[in-house]
Protein backbone atom coordinates (compact mmCIF):
# COMPACT_ATOMS: atom_id res chain seq x y z
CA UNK A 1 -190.60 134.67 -195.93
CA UNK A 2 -187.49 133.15 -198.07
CA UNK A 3 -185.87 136.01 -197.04
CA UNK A 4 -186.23 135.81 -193.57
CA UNK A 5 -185.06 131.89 -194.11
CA UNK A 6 -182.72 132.65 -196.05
CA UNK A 7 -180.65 135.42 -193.43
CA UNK A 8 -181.08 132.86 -190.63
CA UNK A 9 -179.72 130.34 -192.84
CA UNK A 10 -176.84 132.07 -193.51
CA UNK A 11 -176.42 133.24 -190.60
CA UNK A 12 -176.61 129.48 -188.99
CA UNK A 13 -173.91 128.27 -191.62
CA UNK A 14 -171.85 131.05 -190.80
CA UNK A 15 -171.48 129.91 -187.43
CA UNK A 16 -171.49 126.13 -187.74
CA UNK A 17 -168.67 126.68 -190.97
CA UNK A 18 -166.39 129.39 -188.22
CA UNK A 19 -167.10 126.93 -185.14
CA UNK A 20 -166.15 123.57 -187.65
CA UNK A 21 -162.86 125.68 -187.88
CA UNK A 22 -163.47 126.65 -191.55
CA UNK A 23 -161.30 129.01 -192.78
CA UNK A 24 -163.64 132.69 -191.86
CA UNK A 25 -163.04 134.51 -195.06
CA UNK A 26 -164.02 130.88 -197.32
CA UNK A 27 -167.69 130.94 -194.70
CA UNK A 28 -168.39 134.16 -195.09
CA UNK A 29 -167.89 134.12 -198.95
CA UNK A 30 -170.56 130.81 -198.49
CA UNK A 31 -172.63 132.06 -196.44
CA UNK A 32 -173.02 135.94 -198.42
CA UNK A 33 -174.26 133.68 -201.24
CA UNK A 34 -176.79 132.16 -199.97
CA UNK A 35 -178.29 135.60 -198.03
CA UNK A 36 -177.90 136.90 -201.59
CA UNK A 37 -180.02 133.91 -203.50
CA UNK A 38 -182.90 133.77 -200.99
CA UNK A 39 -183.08 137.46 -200.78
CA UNK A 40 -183.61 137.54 -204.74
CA UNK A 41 -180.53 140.19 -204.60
CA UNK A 42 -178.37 139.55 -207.91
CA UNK A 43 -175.46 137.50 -207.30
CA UNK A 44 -173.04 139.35 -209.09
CA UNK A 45 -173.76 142.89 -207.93
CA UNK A 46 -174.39 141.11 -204.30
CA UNK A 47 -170.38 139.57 -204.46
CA UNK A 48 -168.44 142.13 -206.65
CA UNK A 49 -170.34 145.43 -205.22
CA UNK A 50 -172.15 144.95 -202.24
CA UNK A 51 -169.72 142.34 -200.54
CA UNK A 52 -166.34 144.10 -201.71
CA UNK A 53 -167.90 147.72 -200.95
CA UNK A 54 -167.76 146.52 -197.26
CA UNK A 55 -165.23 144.31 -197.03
CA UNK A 56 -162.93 147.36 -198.47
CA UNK A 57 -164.25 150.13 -196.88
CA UNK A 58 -163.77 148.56 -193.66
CA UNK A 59 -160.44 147.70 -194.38
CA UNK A 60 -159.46 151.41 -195.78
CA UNK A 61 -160.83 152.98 -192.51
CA UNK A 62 -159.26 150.34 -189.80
CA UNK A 63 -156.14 148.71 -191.30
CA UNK A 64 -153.37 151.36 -190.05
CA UNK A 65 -155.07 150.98 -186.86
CA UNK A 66 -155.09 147.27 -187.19
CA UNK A 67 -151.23 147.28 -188.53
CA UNK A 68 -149.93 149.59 -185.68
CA UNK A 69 -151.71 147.58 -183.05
CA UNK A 70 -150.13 144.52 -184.60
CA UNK A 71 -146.28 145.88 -184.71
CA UNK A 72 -147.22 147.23 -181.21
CA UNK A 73 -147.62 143.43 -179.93
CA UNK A 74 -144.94 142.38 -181.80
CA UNK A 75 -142.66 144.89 -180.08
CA UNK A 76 -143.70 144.01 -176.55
CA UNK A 77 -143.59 140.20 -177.16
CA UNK A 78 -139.79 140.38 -179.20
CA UNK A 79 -138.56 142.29 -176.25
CA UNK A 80 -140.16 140.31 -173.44
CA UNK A 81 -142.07 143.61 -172.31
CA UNK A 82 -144.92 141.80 -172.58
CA UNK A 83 -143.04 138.94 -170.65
CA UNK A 84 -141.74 141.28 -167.81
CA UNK A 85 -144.84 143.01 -167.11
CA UNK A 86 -146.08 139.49 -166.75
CA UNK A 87 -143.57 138.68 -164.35
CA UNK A 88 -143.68 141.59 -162.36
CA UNK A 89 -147.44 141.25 -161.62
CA UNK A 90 -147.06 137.32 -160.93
CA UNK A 91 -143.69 138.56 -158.55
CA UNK A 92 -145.85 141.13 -156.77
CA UNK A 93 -148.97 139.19 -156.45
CA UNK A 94 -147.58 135.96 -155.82
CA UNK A 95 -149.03 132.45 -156.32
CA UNK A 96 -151.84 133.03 -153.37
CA UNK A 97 -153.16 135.84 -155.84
CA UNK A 98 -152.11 133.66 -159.14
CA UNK A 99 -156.33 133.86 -160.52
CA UNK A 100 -156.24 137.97 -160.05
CA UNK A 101 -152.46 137.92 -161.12
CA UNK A 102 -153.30 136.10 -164.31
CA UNK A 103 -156.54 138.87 -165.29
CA UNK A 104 -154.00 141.78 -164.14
CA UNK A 105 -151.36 140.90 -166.51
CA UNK A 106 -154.03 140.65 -169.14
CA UNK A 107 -155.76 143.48 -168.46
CA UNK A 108 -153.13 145.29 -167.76
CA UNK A 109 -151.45 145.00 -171.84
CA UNK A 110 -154.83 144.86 -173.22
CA UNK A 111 -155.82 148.25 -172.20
CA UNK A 112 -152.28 149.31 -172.78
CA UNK A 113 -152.84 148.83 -176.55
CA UNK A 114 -151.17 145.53 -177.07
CA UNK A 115 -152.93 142.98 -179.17
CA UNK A 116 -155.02 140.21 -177.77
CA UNK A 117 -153.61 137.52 -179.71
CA UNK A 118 -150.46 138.71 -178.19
CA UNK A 119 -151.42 138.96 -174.89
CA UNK A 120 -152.70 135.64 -175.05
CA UNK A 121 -149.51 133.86 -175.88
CA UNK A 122 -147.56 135.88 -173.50
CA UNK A 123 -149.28 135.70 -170.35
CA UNK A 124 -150.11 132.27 -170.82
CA UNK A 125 -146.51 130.90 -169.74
CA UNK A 126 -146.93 132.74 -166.45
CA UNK A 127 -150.51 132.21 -165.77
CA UNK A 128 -149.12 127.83 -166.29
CA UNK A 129 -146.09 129.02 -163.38
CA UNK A 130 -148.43 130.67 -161.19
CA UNK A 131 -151.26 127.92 -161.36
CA UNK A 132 -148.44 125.21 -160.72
CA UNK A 133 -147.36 126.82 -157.60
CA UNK A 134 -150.76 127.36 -156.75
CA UNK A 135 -151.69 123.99 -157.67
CA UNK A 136 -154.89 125.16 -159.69
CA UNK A 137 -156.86 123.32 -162.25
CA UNK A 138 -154.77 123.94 -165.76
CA UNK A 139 -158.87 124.34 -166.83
CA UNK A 140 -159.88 128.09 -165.70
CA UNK A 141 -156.43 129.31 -167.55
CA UNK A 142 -158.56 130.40 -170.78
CA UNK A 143 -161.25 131.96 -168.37
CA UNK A 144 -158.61 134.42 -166.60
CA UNK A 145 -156.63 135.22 -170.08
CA UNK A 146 -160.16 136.08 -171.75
CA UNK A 147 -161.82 138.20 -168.10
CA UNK A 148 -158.49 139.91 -168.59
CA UNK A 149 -158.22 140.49 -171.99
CA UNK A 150 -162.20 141.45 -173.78
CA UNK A 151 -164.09 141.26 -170.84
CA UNK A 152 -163.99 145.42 -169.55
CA UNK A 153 -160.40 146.18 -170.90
CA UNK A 154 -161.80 146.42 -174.69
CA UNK A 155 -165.03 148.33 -174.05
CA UNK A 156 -163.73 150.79 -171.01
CA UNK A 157 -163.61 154.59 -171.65
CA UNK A 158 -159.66 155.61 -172.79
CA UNK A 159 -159.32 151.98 -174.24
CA UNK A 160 -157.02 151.96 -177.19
CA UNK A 161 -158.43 148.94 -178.24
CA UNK A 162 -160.59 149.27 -182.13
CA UNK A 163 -163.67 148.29 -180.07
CA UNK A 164 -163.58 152.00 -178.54
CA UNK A 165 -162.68 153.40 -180.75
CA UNK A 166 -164.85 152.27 -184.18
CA UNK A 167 -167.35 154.03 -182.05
CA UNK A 168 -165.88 158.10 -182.62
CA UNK A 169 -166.10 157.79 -185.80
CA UNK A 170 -170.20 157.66 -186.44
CA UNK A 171 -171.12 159.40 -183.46
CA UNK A 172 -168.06 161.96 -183.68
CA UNK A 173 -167.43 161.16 -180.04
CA UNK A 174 -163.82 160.39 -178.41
CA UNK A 175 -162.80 157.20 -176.84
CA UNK A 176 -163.14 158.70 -173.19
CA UNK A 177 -167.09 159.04 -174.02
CA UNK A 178 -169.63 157.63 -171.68
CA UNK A 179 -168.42 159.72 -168.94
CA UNK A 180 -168.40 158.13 -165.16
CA UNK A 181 -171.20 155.30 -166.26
CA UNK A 182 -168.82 153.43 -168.46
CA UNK A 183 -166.07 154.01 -166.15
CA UNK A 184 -168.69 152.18 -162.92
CA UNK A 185 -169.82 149.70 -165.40
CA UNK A 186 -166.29 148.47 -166.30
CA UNK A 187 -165.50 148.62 -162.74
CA UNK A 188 -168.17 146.65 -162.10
CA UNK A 189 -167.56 143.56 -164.59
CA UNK A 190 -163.62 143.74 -163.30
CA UNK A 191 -165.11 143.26 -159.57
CA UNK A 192 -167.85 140.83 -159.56
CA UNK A 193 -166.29 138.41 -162.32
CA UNK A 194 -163.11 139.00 -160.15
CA UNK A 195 -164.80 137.88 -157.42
CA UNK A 196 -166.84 135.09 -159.22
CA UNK A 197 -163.43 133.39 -161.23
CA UNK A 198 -161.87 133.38 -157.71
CA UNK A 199 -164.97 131.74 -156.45
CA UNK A 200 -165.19 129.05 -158.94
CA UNK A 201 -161.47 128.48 -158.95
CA UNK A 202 -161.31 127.77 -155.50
CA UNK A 203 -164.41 125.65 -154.98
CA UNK A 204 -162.62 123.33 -157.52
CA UNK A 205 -160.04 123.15 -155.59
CA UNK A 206 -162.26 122.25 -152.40
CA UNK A 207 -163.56 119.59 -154.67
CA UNK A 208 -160.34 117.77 -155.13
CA UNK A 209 -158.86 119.22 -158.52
CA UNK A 210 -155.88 120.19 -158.50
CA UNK A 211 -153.14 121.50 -161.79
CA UNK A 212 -151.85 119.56 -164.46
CA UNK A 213 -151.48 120.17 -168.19
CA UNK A 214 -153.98 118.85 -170.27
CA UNK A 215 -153.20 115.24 -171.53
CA UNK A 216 -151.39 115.18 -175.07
CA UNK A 217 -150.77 119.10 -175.06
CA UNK A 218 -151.83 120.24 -178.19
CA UNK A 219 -151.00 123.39 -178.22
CA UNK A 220 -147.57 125.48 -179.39
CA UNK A 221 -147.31 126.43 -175.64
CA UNK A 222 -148.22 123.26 -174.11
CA UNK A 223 -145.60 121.52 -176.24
CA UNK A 224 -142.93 123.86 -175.07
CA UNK A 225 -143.72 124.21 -171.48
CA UNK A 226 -143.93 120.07 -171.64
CA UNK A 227 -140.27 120.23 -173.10
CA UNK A 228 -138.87 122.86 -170.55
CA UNK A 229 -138.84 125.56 -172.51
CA UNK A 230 -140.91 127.84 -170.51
CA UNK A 231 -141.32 125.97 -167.56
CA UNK A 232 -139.86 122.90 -165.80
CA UNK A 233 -142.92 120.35 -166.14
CA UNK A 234 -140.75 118.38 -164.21
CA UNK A 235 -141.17 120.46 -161.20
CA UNK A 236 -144.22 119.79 -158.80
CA UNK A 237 -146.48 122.10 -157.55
CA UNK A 238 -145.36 124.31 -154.97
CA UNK A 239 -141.62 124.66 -156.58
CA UNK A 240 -141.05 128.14 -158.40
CA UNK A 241 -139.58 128.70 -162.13
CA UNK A 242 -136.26 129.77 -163.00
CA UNK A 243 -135.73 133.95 -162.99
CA UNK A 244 -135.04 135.43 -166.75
CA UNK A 245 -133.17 138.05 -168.03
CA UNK A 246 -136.04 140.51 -168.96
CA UNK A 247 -136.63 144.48 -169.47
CA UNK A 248 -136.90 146.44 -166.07
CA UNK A 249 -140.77 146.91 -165.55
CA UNK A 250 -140.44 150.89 -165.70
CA UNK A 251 -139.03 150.44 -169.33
CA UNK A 252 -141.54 147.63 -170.14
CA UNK A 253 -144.52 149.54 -168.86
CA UNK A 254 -143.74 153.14 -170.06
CA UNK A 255 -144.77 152.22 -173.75
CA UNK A 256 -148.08 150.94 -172.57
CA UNK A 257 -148.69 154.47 -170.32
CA UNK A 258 -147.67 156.81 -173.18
CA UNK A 259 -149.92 154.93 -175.60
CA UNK A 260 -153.19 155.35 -173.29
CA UNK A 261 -152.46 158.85 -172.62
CA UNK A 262 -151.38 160.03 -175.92
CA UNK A 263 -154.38 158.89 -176.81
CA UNK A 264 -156.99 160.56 -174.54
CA UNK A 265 -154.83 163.29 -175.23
CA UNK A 266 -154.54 164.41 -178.37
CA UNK A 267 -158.45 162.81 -179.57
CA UNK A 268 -159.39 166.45 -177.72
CA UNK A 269 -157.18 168.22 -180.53
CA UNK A 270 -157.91 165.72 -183.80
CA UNK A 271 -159.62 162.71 -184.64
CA UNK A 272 -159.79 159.37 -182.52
CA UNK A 273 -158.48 157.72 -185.43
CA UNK A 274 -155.31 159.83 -185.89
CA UNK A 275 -154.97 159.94 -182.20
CA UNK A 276 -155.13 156.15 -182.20
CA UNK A 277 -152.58 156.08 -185.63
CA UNK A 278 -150.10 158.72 -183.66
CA UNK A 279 -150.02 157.08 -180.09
CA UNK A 280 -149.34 153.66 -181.33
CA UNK A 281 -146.19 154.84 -183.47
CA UNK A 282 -145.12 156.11 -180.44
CA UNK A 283 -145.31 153.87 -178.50
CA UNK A 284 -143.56 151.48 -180.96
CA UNK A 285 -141.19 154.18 -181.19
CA UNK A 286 -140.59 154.35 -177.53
CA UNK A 287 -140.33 150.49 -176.85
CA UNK A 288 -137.61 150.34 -179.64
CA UNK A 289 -135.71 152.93 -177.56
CA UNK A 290 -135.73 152.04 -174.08
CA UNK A 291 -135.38 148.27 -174.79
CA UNK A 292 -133.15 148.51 -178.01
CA UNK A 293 -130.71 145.32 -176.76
CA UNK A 294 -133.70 142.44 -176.35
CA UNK A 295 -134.82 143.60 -179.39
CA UNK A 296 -132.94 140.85 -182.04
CA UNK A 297 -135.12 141.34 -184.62
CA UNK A 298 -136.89 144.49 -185.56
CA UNK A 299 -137.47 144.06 -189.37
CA UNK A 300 -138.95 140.33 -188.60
CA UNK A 301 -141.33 142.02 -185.68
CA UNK A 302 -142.15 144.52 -188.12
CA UNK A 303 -142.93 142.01 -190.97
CA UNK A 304 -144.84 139.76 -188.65
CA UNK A 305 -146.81 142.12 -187.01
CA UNK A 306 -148.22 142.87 -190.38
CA UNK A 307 -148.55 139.61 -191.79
CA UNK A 308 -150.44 138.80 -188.44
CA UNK A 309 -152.77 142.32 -189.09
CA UNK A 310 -153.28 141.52 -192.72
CA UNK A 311 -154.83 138.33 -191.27
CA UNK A 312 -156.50 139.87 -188.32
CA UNK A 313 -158.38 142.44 -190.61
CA UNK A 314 -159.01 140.47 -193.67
CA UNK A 315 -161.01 137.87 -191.45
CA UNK A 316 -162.83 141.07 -189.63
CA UNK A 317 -163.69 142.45 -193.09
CA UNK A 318 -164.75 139.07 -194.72
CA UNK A 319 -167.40 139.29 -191.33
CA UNK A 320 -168.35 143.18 -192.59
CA UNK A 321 -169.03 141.96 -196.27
CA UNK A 322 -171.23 139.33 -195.26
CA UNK A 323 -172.95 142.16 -193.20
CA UNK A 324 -173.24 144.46 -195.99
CA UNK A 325 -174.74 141.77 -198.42
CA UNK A 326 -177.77 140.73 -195.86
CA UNK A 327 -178.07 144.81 -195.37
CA UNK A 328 -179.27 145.05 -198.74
CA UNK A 329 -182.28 142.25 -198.44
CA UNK A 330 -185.35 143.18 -197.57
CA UNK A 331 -185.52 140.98 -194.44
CA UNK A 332 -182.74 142.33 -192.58
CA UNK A 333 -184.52 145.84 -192.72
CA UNK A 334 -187.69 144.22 -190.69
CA UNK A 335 -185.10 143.26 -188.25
CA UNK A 336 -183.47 146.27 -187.98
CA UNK A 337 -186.73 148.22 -187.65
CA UNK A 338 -188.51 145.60 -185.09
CA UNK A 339 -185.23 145.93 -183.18
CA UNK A 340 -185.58 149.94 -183.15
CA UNK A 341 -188.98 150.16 -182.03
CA UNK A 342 -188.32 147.84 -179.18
CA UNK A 343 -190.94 149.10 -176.17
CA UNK A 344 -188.60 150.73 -173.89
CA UNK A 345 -185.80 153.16 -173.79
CA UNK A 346 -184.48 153.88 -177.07
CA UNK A 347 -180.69 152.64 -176.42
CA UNK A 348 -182.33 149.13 -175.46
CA UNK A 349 -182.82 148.49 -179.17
CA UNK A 350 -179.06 149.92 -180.32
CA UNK A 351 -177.75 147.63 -177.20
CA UNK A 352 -180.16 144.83 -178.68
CA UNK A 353 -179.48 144.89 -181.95
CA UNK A 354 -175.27 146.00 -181.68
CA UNK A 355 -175.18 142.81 -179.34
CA UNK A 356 -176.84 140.53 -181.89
CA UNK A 357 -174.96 141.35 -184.32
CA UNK A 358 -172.00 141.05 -182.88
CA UNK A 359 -172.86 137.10 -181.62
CA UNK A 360 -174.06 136.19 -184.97
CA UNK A 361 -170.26 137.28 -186.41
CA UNK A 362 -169.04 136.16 -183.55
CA UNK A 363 -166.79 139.12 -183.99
CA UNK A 364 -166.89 142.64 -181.60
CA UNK A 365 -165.67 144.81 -184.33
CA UNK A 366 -166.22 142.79 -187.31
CA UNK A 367 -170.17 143.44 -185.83
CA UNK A 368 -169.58 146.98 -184.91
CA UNK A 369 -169.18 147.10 -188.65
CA UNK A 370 -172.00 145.86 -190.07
CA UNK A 371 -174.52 147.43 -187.06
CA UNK A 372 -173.12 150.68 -186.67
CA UNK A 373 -173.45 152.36 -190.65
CA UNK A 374 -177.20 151.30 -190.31
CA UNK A 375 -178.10 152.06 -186.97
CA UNK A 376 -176.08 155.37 -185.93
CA UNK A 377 -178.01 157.76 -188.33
CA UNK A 378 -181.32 156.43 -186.52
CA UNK A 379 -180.11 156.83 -183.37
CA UNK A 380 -178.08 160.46 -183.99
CA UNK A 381 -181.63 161.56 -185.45
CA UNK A 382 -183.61 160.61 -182.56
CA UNK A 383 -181.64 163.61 -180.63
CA UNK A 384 -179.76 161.07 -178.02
CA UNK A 385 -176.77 161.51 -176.12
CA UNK A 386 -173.63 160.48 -179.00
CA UNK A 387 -171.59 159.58 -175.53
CA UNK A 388 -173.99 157.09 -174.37
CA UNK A 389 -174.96 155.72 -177.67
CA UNK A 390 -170.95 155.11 -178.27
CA UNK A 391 -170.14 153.63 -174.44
CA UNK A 392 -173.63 151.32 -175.14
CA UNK A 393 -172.25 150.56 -178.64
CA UNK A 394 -168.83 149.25 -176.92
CA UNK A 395 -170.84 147.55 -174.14
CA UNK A 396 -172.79 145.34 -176.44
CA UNK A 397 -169.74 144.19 -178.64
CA UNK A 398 -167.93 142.83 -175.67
CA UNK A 399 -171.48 140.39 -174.89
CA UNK A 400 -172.61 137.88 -177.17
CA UNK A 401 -169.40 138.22 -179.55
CA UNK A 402 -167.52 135.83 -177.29
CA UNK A 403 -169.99 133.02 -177.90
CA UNK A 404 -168.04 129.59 -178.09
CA UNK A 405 -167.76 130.51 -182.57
CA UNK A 406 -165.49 133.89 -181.17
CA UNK A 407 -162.09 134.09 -183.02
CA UNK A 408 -159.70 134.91 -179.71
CA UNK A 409 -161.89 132.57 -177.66
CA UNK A 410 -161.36 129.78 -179.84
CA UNK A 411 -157.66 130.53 -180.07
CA UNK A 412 -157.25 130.65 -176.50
CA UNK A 413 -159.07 127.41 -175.49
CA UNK A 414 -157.31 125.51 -177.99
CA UNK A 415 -153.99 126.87 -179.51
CA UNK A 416 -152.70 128.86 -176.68
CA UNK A 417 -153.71 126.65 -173.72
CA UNK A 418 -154.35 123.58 -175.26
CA UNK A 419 -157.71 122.98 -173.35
CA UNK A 420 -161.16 122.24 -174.99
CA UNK A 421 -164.65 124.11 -174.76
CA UNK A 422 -166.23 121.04 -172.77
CA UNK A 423 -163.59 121.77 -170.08
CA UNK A 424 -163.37 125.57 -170.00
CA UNK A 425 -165.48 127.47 -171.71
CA UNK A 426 -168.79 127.46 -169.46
CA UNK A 427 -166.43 130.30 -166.99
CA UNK A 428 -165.65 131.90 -170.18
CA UNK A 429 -169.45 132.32 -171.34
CA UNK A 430 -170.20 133.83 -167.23
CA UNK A 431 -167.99 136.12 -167.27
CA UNK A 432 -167.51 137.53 -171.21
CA UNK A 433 -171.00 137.02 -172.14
CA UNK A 434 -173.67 136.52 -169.34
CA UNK A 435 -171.90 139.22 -167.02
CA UNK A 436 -171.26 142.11 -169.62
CA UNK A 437 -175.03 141.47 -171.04
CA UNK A 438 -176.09 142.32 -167.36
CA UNK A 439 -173.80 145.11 -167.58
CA UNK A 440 -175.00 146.42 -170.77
CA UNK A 441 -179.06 146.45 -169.49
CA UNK A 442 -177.99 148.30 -166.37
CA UNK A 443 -176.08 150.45 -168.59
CA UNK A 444 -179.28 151.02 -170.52
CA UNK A 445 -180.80 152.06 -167.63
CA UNK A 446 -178.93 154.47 -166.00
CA UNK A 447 -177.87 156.46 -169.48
CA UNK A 448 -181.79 156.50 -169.72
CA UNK A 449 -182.24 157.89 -166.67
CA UNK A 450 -179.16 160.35 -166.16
């Protein structure tokens, strides 16, 4: 029974500590701790084997992907390819479409390989223009950079993103797997929460609300769009930005098409991981080429991007470590096994339990860590399909992880856009959580049945 306290206490802290803003790699420390004290595990085998065993191995098998991913961003954003294929979809779109142009651009670099944290701070500049002209509450910004960004782009077969492709390597699948189901069930979460952030925007907008920055910006962005740096905040809505000298879209685009289908390439030929290592260097390779004179800096991108993936996976494998210290007590494995022999079809309980995970850490892959070492030999032994047990796997990170604690939720509400949770996150929650859980159960269903 202390046990069972104990991992819900933890688990509690864990959450309060990440959504308090505490540093994640100080709460998980905390919180792995206390699993370890009320689960009568011994403290120092708990911290300096248990804890580390996870928190490195995760980091030995992911970081190069992490690191590549990282530079890849960096790249885009230090050449403005990132900024030009964010202009080019606001320019072809235009302000009537400036909700679906906002998710495109997203969506559009997030599935080309390009990090969120990346895509975040370069879309947001246009997605400010666009809702200006538009004259569209500043509010639903975070929802449309988040739809666009984890809500089908992450979890889609062919993604380059880690969340398809952690995956391939314990069911010795490719990131394509899932077949013509994942590709209708990421259709559908791009089309109805389309339909519904277009739905809410505009009834807003029928209700009198109209666009302006939030008061105080207190974000990086805000602060420069308030000072004309981005955008005239002088302007009113209705009155476009000035044009910038950026990339041509073919150029700015290409390294985002090579890096998608290098990588559903050669994962037929070798693994998803060295597929994922090879078509990230070149696309790198290729952006430095084609858009060598925007590109000022290419040892700083280079030494940011890592600095920025040295963050981005020491905070994911602080989340694993914690998961690998509450693996070992004896109250996580009733969980586990009450969540396996869930009545039902036998992929409820991996979707279950993968989800769960995955909103405790408040992390997609930081949970596909912890859930998938434990659960895949299960599963693999039960005989089922390794395609729809990976696609299911990817569906259930991209649900309950972007609960209000979520790193990249967080980041975008408040650092990128300058909003707060009370203003913007209950679109968020529809369409990154509540929509891709309803997702996930009819994805359940139909890999059951077919």
């Amino acid at each position: 029974m202390l046990g069972i306290l104990g991992l819900i206490a933890s688990l509690a802290l864990l959450i309060y500590l990440t959504m308090k803003g505490i540093n994640i790699i100080i709460a998980a420390i905390i919180s792995s701790v206390i699993v370890a004290v009320t689960g009568g595990l011994n403290l120092e085998t708990a911290m300096t084997e248990h804890y580390m065993t996870g928190f490195t191995g995760y980091f030995a098998s992911w970081f190069l992907i992490f690191l590549l991913g990282a530079i890849f961003g960096k790249i885009m954003q230090e050449t403005k390819a990132a900024d030009s294929i964010a202009n080019w979809v606001k320019d072809t779109l235009g302000p009537s479409r400036a909700v679906f142009a906002v998710v495109a651009a997203a969506a559009i670099m997030t599935y080309g390989g390009v990090s969120l944290f990346v895509v975040g701070f370069a879309v947001y500049p246009i997605a400010v223009s666009l809702f200006r002209v538009a004259n569209l509450p500043h509010r639903f910004i975070p929802a449309a950079l988040v739809f666009g960004s984890i809500s089908f782009t992450m979890t889609a077969p062919g993604s380059p993103e880690i969340q398809n492709l952690i995956p391939t390597e314990f069911f010795g699948t490719k990131p394509t797997a899932g077949g013509i189901i994942g590709v209708l069930m990421a259709l559908l979460i791009m089309v109805v929460g389309g339909l519904y952030l277009g739905r809410i925007v505009r009834k807003a907008v029928e209700n009198g609300e109209s666009f302006s920055l939030p008061n105080g910006p207190t974000s990086k962005a805000n602060q420069e769009l308030a000072a004309g740096l981005a955008v005239d905040s002088e302007k009113e809505p209705g009155q476009e930005p000035e044009k910038k000298d950026y990339p041509h879209i073919i150029f700015a685009i290409l390294p985002l098409v090579i890096v998608i289908a290098m990588l559903n390439t050669t994962a037929n030929f070798t693994s998803s991981t060295a597929a994922a290592l090879l078509s990230l260097t070149s696309g790198i390779f290729l952006a430095c080429i084609l858009m060598f004179k925007f590109l000022k800096e290419f040892w700083g991108a280079l030494a940011k991007g890592a600095q920025d993936a040295l963050i981005a996976a020491a905070n994911t494998c602080a989340v694993v470590g914690f998961g690998s210290v509450a693996a070992q007590v004896a109250a996580f494995d009733s969980v586990v096994d009450a969540l396996v022999n869930i009545p039902g079809p036998p992929l409820m309980g991996l979707a279950i339990a993968v989800t769960l995970i995955c909103g405790i850490t408040g992390s997609a892959s930081g949970g596909l860590g912890i859930a998938l070492p434990i659960l895949s030999p299960m599963y693999l032994a039960q005989g089922l399909d390794p395609g729809a047990m990976h696609r299911i796997s990817a569906l259930a990170s991209g649900g309950l992880d972007s609960l209000p604690h979520n790193g990249y939720v967080v980041t975008t509400i408040r650092a990128i856009c300058g909003e707060t949770h009370k203003r913007s996150y209950k679109p968020i929650f529809m369409l990154s959580v509540l929509l891709p859980t309803l997702v996930l159960i009819l994805a359940v269903i139909l890999y059951s049945i077919f």
